[in-house]
Structures are given as C-alpha cells and as structure tokens.
C-alpha atoms as a PDB file:
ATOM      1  CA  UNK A   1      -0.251 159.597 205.301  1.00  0.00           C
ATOM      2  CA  UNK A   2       1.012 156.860 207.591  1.00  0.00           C
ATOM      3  CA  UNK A   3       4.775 155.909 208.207  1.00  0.00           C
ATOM      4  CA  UNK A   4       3.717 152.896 206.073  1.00  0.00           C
ATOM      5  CA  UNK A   5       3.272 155.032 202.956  1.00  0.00           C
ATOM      6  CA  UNK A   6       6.203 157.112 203.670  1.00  0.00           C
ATOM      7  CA  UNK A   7       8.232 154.316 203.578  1.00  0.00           C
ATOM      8  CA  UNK A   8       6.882 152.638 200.430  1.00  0.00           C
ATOM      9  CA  UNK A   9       6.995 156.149 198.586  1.00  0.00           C
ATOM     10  CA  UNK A  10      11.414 156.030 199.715  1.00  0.00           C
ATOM     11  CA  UNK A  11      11.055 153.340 197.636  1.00  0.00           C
ATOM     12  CA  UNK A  12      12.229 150.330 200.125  1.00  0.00           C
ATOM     13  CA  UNK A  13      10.797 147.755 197.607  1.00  0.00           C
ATOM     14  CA  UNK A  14      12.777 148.957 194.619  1.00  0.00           C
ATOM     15  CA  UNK A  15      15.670 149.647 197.105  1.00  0.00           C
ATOM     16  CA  UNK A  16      16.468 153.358 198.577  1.00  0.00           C
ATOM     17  CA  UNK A  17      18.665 154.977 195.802  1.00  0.00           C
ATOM     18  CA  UNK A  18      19.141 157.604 197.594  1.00  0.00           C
ATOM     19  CA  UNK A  19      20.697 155.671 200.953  1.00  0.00           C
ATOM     20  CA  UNK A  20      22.460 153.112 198.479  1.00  0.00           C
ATOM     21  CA  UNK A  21      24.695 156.427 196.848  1.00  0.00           C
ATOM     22  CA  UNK A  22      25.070 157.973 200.580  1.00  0.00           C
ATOM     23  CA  UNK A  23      26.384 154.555 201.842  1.00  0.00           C
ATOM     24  CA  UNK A  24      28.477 153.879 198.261  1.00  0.00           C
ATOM     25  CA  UNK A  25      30.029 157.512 199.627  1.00  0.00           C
ATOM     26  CA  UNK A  26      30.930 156.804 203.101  1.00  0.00           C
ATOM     27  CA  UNK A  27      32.545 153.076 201.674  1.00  0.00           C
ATOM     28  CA  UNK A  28      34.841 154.998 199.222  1.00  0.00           C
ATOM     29  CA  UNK A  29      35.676 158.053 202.040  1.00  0.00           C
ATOM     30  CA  UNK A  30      36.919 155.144 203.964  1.00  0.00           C
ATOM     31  CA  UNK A  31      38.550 152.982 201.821  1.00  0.00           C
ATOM     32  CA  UNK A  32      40.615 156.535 200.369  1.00  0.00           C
ATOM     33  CA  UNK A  33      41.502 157.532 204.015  1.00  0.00           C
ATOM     34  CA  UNK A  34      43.012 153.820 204.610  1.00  0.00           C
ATOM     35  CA  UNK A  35      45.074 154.502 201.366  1.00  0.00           C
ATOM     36  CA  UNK A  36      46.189 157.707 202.510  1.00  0.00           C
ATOM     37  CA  UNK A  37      47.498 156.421 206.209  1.00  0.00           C
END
C-alpha cells in the first residue's frame, strides 16, 4: 500500500467523515465555552 491508497481509502474524494464530525466537535466546544464566559 502506498500513502496514495491510504489516503483515497480515508475517503478524501467523498470528503473525510470522520475529520468533518471531529472538526463539527471542536466548532461547537468553542462556540459553548464563548457562551459560558
């Protein structure tokens, strides 16, 4: 396997799901601790 097929099998063509949720978590963690200053 190269790095090339690695990165087509995380699915960077169909977008990363997986970095897409982490991201959508880190946004929210954010936007609740600005809420809670």
């Amino acid at each position: 396997d190269t790095i090339e097929q690695a990165i087509e099998r995380a699915g960077t063509k169909a977008g990363n799901k997986g970095w897409d949720a982490a991201l959508a978590a880190v946004e929210m963690a954010n936007l609740l601790k600005g809420l809670n200053a």
